[in-house]
Structures are given as C-alpha cells and as structure tokens.
N, C-alpha and C. Protein backbone atom coordinates (compact mmCIF):
# COMPACT_ATOMS: atom_id res chain seq x y z
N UNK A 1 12.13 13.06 5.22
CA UNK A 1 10.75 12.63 5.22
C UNK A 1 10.46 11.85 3.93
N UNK A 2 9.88 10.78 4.10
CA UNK A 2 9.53 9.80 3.12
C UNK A 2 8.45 10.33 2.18
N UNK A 3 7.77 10.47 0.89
CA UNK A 3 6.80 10.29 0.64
C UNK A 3 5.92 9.60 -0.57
N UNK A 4 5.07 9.49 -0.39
CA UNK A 4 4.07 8.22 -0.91
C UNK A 4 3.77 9.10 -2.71
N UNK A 5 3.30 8.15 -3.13
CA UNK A 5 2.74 8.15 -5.30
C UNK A 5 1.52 7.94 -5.03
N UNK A 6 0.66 8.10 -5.89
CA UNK A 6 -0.44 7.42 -6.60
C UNK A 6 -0.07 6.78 -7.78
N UNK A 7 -0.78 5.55 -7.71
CA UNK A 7 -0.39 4.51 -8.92
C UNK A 7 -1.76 4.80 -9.70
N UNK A 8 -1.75 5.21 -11.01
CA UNK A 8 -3.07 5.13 -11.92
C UNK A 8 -3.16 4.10 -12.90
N UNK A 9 -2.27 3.51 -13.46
CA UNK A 9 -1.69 2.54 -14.62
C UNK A 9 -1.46 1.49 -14.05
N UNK A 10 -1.57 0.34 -15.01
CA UNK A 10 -1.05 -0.53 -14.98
C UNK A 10 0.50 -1.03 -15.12
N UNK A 11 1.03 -0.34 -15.70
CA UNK A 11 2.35 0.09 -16.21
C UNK A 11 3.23 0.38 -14.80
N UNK A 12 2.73 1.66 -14.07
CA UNK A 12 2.94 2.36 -12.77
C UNK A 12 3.21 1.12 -11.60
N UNK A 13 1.88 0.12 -11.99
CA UNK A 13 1.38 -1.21 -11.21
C UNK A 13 3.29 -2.01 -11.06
N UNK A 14 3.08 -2.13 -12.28
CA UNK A 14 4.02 -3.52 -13.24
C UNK A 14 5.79 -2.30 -12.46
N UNK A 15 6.00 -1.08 -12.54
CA UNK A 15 7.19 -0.96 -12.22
C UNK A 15 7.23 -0.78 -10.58
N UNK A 16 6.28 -0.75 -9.73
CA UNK A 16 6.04 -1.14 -8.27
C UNK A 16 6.34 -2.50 -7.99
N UNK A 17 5.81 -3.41 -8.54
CA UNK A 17 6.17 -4.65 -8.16
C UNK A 17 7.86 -4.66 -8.56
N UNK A 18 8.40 -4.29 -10.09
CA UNK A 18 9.61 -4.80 -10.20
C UNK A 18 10.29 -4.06 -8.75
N UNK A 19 10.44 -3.00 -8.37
CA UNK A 19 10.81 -1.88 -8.03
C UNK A 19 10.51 -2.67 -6.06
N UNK A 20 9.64 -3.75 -5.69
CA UNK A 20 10.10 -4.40 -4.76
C UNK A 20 11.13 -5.53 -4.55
N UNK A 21 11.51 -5.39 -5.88
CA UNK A 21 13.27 -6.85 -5.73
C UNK A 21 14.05 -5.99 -5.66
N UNK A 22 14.03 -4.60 -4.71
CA UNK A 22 15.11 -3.75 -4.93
C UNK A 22 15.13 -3.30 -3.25
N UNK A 23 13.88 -2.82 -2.73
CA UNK A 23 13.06 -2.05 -1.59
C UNK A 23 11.60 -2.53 -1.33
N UNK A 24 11.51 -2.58 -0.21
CA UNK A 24 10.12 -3.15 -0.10
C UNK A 24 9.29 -1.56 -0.06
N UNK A 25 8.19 -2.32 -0.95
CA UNK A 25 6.77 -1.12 -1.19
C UNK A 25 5.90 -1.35 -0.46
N UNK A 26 5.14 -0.67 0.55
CA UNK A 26 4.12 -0.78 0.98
C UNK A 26 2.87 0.65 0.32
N UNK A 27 1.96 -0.08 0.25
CA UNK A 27 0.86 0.10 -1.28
C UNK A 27 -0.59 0.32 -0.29
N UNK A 28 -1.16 1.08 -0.27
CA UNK A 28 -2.62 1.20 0.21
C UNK A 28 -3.54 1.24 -0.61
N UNK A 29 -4.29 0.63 -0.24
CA UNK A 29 -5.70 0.15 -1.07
C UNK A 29 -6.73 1.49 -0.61
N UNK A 30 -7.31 2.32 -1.31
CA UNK A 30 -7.54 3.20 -0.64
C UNK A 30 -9.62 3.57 -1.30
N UNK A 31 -10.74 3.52 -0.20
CA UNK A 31 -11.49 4.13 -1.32
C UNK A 31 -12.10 5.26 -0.91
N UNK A 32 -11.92 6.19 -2.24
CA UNK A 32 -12.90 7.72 -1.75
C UNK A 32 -13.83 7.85 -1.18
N UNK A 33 -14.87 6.77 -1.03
CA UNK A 33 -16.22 6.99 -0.76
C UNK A 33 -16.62 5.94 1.04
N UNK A 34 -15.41 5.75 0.96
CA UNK A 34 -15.82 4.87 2.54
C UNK A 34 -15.07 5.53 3.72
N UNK A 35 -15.68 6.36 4.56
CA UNK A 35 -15.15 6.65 5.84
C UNK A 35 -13.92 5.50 7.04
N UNK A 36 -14.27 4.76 6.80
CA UNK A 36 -13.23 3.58 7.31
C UNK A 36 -12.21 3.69 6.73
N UNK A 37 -12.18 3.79 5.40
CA UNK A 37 -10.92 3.79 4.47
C UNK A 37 -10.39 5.38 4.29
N UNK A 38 -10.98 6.45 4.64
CA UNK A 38 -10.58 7.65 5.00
C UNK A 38 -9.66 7.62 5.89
N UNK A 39 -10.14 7.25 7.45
CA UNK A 39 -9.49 6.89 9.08
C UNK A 39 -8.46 6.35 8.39
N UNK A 40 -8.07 4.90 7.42
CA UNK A 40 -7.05 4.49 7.26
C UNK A 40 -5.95 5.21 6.37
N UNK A 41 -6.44 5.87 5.51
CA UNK A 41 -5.56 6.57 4.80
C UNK A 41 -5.37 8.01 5.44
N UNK A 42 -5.31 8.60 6.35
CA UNK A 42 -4.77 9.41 7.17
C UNK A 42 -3.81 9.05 8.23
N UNK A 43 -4.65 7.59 8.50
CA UNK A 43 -3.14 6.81 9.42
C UNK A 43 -2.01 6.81 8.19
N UNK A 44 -2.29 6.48 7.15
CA UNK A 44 -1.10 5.60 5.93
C UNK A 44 0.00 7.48 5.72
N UNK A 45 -0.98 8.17 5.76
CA UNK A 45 0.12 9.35 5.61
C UNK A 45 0.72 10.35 6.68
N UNK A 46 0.11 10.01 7.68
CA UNK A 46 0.70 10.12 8.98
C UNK A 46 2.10 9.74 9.45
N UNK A 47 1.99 7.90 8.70
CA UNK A 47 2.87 7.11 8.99
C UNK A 47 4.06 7.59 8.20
N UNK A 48 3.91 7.87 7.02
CA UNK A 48 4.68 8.17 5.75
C UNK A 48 5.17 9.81 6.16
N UNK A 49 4.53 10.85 6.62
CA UNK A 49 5.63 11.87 6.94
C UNK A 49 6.04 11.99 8.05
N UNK A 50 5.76 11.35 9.15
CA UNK A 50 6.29 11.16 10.61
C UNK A 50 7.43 10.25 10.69
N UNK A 51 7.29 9.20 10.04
CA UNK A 51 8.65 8.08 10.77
C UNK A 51 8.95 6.88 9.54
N UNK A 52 8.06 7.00 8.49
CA UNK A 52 8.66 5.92 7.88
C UNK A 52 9.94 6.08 6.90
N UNK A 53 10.53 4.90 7.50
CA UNK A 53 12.01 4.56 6.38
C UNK A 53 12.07 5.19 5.59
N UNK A 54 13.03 5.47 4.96
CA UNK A 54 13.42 6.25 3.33
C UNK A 54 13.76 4.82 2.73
N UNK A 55 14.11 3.51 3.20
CA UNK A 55 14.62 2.74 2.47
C UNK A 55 13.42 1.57 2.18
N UNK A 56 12.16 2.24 2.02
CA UNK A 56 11.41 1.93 0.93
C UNK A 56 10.38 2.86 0.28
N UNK A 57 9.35 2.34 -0.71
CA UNK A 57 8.66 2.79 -1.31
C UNK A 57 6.82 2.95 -0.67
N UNK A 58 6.72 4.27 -1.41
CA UNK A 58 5.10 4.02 -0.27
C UNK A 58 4.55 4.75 -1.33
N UNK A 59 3.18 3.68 -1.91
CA UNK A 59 2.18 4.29 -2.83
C UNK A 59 0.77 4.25 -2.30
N UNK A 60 0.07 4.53 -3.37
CA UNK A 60 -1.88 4.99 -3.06
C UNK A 60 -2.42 4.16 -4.04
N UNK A 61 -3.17 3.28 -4.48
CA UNK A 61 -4.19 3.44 -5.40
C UNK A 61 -5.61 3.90 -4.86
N UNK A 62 -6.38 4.47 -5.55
CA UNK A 62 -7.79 4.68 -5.43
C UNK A 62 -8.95 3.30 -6.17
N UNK A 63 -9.19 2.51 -5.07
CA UNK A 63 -9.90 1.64 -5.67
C UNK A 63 -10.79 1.32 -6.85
N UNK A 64 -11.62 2.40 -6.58
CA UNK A 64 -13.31 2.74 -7.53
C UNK A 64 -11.97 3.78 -9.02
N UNK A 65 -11.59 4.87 -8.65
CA UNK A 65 -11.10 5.31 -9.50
C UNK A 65 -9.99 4.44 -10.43
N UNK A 66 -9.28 3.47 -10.18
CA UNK A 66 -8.33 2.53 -10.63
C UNK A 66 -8.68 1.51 -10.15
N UNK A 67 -9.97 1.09 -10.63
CA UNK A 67 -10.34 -0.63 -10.30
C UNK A 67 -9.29 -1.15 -11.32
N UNK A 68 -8.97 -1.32 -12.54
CA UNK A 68 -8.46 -2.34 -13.46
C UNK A 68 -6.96 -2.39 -12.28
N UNK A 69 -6.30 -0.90 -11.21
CA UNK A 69 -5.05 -1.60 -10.77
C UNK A 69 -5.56 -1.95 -9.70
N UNK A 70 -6.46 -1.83 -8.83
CA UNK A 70 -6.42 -2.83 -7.59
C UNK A 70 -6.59 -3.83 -7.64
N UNK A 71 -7.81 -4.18 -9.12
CA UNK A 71 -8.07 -5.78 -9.26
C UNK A 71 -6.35 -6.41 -9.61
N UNK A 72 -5.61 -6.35 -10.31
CA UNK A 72 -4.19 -6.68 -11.02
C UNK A 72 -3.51 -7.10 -9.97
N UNK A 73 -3.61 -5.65 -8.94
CA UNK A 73 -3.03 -6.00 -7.70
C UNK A 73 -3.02 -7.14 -6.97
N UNK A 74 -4.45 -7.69 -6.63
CA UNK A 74 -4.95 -8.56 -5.65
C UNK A 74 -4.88 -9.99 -6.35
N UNK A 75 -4.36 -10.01 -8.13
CA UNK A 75 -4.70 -10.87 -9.03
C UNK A 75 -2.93 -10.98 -9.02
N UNK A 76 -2.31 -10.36 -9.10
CA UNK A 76 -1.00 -10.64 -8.96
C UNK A 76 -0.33 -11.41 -7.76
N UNK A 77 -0.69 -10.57 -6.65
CA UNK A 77 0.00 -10.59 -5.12
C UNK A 77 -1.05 -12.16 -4.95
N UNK A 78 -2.13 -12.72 -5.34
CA UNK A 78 -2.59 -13.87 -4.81
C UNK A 78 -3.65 -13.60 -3.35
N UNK A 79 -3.76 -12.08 -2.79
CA UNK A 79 -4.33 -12.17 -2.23
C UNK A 79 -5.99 -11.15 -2.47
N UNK A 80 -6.47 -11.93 -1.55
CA UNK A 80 -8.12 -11.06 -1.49
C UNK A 80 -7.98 -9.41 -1.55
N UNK A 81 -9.19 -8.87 -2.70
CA UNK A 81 -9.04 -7.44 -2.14
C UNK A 81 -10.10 -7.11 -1.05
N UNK A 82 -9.52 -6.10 -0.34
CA UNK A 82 -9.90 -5.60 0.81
C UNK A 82 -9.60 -4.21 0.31
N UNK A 83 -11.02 -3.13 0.97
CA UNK A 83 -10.70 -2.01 1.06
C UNK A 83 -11.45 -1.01 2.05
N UNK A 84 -10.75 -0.44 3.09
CA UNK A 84 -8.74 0.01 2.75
C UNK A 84 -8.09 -1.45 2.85
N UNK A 85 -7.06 -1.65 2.67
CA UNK A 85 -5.74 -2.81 2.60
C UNK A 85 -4.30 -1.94 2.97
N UNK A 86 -3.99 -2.33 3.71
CA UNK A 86 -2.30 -1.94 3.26
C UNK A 86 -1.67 -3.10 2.98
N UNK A 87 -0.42 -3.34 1.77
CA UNK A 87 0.16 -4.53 1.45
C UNK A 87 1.57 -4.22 0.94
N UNK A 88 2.24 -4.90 1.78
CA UNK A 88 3.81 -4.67 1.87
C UNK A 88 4.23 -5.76 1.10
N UNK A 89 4.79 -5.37 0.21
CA UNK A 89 5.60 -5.90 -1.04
C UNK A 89 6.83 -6.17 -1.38
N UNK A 90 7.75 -7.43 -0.63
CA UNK A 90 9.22 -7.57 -1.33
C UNK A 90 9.34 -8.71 -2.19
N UNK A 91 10.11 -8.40 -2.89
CA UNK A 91 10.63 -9.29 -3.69
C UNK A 91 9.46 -10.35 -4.85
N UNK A 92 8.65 -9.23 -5.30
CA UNK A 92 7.68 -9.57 -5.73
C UNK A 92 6.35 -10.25 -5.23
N UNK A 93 6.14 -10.15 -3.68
CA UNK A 93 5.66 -10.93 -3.12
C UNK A 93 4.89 -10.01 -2.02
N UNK A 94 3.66 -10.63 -2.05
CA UNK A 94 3.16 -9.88 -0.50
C UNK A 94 4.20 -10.72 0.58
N UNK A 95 4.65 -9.67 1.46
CA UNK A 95 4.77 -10.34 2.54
C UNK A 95 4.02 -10.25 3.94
N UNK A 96 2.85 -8.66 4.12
CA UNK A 96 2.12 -8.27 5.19
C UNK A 96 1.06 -7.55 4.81
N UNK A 97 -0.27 -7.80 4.51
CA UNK A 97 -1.23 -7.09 4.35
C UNK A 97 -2.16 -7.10 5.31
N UNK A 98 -2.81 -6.27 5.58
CA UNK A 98 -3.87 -6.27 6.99
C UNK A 98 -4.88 -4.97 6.12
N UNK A 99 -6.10 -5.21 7.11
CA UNK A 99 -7.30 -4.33 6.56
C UNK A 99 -8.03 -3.41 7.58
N UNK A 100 -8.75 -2.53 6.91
CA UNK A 100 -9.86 -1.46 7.79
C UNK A 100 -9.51 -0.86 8.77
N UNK A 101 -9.98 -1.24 10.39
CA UNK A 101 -9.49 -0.41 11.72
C UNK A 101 -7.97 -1.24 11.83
N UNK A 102 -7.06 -2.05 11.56
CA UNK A 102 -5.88 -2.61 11.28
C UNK A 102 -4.65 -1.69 10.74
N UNK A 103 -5.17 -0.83 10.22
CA UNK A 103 -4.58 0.05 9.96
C UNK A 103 -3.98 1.38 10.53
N UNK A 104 -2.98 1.44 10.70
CA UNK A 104 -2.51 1.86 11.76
C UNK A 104 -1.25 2.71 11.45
N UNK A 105 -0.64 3.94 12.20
CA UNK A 105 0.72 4.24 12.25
C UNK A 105 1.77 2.62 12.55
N UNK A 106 1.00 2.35 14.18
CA UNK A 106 2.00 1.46 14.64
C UNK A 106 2.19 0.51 13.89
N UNK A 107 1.07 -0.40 13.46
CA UNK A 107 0.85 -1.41 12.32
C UNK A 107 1.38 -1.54 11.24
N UNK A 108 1.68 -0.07 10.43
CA UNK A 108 2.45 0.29 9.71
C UNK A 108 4.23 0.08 9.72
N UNK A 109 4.46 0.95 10.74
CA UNK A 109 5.50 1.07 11.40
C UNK A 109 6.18 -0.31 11.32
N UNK A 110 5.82 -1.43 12.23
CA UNK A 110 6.00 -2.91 12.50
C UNK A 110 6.14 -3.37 11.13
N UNK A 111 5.50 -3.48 10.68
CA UNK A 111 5.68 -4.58 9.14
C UNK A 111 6.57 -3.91 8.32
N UNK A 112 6.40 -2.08 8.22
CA UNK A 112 7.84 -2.20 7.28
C UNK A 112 9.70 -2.27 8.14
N UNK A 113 9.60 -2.15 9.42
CA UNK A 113 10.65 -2.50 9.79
C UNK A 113 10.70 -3.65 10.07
N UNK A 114 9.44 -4.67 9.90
CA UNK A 114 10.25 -6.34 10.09
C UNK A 114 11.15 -6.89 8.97
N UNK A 115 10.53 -5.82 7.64
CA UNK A 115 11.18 -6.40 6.58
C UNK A 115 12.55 -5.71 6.34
C-alpha cells in the first residue's frame, strides 16, 4: 500500500519537485474549509490506499495553512491555483492537473498510470 506526506516547507516543496526526475509525484491541493475539496481529498486517499503505484510519490499540501507552498507551487509548475487541484509531476514539470468534482479515484488512477 502506497502512502501520501504532507508538505509544510518550502524546502519539503523544493525536494518534491527534485524527487520528480526520479518518480512521478502526484501532489493535492487541498483546503480545510471547503466541502468540495473535502469530497476530493477522500477520493485522493482512497486512491492512495486502494490501488495506487508504489512507483511514485503522493503528497498533501493544505492551502490556507501553507499558502507560501501552494502559491510556489502554482508559481513554479506555471500553472493556475485551483483548490482542491491534483497535479502530477515528472521531471520537474506538471504533466496532469485537473480540479474540484474532477477529482477522482478513476481520474487519479489514469494520469498516474499514463505516466
């Protein structure tokens, strides 16, 4: 069974990204206070002890609680933040992010085995 981190640091941030030129990370954007983003982060750990790969990485940030890493995040990867987000990460690079009811076991599932 696979399982997922919380990223609090920037530091944490900075060895996730290196740590996708190795394994792809898929990273959830996650916030305490929005029911939508609840639904999604129960899919995200659903996905993570039911069926996902061991041959990558699966983290959390908490948006509101670690704004300085989601902003970094979305300021790094080049893309918009969205929250919830899930964003699959190789080789330093988004390669699949999707948002809100998008979020999904299956959805999940699909993007980290395309990569």
């Amino acid at each position: 069974m696979a399982q997922w981190k919380e990223i609090t640091t920037l530091e944490e941030w900075d060895q996730a990204l290196l740590r996708s030129k190795d394994e792809p990370v898929l990273i959830i954007k996650h916030s305490t206070r929005c029911p939508v983003s609840a639904d999604a982060w129960k899919e995200y750990q659903e996905f993570v002890q039911e069926n996902a790969p061991k041959s990558a990485s699966y983290m959390m940030v908490k948006v509101i609680e670690s704004r300085d890493v989601s902003n970094k995040i979305a300021e790094d990867l080049d893309i918009q933040h969205k929250s919830p987000q899930a964003i699959l990460i190789k080789d330093g690079r988004a390669v699949w992010n999707d948002s809100h009811w998008h979020i999904t076991k299956s959805s999940l599932s699909e993007a980290v085995k395309a990569v």
